[in-house]
N, C-alpha and C. Protein backbone atom coordinates (compact mmCIF):
# COMPACT_ATOMS: atom_id res chain seq x y z
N UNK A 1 46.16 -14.66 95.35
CA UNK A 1 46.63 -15.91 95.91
C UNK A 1 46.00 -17.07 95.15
N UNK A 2 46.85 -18.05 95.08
CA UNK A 2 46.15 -19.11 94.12
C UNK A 2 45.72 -20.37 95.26
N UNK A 3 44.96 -20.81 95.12
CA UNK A 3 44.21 -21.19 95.50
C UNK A 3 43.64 -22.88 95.24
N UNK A 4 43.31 -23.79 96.16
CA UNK A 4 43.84 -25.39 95.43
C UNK A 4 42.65 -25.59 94.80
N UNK A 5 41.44 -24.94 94.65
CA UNK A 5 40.29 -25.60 94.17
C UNK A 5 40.62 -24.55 92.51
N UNK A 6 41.85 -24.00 92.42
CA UNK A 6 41.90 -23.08 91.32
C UNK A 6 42.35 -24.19 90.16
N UNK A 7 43.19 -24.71 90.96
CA UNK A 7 43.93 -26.40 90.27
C UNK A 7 42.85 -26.93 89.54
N UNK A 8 41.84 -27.10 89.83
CA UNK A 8 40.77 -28.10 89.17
C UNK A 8 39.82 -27.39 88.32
N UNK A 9 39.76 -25.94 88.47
CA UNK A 9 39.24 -25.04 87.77
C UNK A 9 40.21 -24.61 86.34
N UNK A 10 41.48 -24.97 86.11
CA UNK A 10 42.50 -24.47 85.45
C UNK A 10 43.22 -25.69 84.76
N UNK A 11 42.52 -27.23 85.36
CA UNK A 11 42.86 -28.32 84.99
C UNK A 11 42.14 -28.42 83.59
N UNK A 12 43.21 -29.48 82.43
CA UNK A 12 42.33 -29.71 81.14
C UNK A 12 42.51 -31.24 81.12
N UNK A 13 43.29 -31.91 81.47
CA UNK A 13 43.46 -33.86 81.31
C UNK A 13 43.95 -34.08 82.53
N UNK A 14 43.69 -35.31 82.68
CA UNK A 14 43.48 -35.82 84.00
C UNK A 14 45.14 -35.65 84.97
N UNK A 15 45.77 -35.52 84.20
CA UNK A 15 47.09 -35.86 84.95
C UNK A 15 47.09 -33.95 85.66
N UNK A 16 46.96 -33.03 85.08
CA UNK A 16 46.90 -31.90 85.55
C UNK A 16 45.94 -32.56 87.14
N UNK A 17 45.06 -33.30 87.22
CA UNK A 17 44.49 -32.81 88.63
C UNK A 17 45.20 -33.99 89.15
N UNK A 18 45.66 -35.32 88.93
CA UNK A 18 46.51 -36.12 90.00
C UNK A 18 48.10 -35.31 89.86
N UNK A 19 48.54 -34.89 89.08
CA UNK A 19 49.85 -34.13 89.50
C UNK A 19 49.60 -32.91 90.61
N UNK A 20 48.56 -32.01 90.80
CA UNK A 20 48.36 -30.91 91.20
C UNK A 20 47.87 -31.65 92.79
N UNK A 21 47.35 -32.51 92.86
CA UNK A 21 47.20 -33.26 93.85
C UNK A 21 48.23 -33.81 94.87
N UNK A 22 48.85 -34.91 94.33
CA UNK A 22 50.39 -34.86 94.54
C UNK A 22 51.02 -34.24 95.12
N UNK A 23 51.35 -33.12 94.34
CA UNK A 23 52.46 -32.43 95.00
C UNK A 23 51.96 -31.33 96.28
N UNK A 24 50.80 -31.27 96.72
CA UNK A 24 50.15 -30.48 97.04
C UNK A 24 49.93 -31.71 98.54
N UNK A 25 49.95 -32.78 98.41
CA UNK A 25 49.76 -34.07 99.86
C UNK A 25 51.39 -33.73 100.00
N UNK A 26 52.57 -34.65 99.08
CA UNK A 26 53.60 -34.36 99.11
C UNK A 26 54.49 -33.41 99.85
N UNK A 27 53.98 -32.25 99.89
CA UNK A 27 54.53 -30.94 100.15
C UNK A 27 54.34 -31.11 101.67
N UNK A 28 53.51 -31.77 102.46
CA UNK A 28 53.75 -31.99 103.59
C UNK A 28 54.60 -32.74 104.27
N UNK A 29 54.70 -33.67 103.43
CA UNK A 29 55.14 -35.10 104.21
C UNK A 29 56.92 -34.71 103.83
N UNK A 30 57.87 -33.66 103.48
CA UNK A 30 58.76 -32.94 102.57
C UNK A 30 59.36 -32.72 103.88
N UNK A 31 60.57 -32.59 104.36
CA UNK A 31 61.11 -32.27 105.51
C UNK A 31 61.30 -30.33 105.33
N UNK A 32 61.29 -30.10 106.07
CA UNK A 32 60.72 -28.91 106.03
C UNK A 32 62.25 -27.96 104.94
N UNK A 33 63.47 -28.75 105.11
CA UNK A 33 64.87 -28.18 104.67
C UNK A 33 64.26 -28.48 103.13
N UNK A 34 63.67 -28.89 102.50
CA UNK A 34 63.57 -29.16 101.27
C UNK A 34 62.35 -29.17 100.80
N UNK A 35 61.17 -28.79 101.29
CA UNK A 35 59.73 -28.09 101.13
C UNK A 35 59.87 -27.26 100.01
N UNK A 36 60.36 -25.90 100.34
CA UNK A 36 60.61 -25.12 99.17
C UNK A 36 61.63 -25.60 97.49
N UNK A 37 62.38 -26.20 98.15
CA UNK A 37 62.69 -26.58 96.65
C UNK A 37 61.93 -27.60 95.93
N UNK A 38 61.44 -28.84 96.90
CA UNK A 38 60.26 -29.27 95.97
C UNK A 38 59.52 -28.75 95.51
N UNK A 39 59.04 -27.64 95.86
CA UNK A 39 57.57 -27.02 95.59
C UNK A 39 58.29 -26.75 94.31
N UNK A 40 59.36 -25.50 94.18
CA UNK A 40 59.83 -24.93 93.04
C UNK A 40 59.63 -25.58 91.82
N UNK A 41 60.20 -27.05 91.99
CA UNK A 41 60.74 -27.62 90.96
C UNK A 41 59.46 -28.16 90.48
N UNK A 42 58.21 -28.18 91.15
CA UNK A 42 56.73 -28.95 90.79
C UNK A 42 56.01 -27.49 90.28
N UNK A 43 56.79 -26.84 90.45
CA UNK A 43 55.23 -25.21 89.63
C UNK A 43 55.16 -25.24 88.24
N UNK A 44 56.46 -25.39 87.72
CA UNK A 44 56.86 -25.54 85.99
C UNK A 44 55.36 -26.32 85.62
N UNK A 45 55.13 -27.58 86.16
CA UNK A 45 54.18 -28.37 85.42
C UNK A 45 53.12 -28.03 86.02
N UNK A 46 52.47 -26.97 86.90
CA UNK A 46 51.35 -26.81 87.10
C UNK A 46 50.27 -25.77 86.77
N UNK A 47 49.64 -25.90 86.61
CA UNK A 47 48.45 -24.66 85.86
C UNK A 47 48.72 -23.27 87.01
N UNK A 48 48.72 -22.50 85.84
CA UNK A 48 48.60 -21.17 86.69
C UNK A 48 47.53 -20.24 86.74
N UNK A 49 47.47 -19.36 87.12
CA UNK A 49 45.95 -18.62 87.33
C UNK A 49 45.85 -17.67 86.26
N UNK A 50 46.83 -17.81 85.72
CA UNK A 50 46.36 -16.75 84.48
C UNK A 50 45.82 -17.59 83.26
N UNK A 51 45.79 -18.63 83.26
CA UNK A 51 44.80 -19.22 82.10
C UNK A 51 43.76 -19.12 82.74
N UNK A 52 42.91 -19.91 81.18
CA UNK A 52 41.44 -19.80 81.34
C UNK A 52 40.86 -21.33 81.92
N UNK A 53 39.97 -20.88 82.46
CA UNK A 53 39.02 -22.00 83.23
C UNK A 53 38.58 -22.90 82.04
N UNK A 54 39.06 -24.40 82.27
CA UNK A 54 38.72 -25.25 81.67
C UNK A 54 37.20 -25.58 81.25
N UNK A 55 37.28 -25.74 79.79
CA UNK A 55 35.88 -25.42 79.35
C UNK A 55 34.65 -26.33 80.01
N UNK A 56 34.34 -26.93 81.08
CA UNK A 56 33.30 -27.43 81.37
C UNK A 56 33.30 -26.66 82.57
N UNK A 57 34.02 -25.92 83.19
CA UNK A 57 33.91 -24.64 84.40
C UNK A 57 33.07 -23.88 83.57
N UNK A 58 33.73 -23.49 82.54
CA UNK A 58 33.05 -22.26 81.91
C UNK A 58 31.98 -22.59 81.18
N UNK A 59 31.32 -23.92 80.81
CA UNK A 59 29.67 -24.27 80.54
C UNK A 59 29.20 -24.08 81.45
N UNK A 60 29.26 -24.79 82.70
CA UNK A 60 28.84 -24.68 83.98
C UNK A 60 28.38 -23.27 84.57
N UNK A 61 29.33 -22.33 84.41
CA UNK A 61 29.56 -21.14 84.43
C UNK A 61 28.16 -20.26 84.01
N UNK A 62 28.68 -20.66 82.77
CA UNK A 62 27.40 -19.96 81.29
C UNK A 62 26.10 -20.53 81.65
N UNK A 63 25.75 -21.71 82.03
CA UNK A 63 24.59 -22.24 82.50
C UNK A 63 23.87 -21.89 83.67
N UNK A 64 24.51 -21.55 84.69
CA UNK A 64 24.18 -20.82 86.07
C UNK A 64 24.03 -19.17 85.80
N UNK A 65 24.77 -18.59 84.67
CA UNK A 65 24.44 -17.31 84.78
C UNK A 65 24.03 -16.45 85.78
């Protein structure tokens, strides 16, 4: 399951975390008949869990060992 703090872990420029943001407040306020197709049409531009953790996760990461 993906997960919203995965968004910021998977984010690389700033618009990845105010877009991922967005649509993620958005998705509520969406009448419920058209929830799912918003969502659809907002995944294309959003990070998925199969990339890699943006490299200051993964200093962070390496530093805590």
């Amino acid at each position: 399951m993906f997960h919203r703090r995965s968004f910021f872990r998977k984010a690389t420029v700033s618009h990845d975390y105010k877009f991922s943001s967005a649509v993620l407040e958005d998705y509520a306020h969406v009448s419920p008949a058209w929830r799912d197709k918003f969502l659809a049409t907002s995944v294309f531009n959003l990070k998925g869990s199969g990339g890699g953790d943006n490299p200051l996760v993964q200093r962070t990461r390496a530093a805590l060992g």
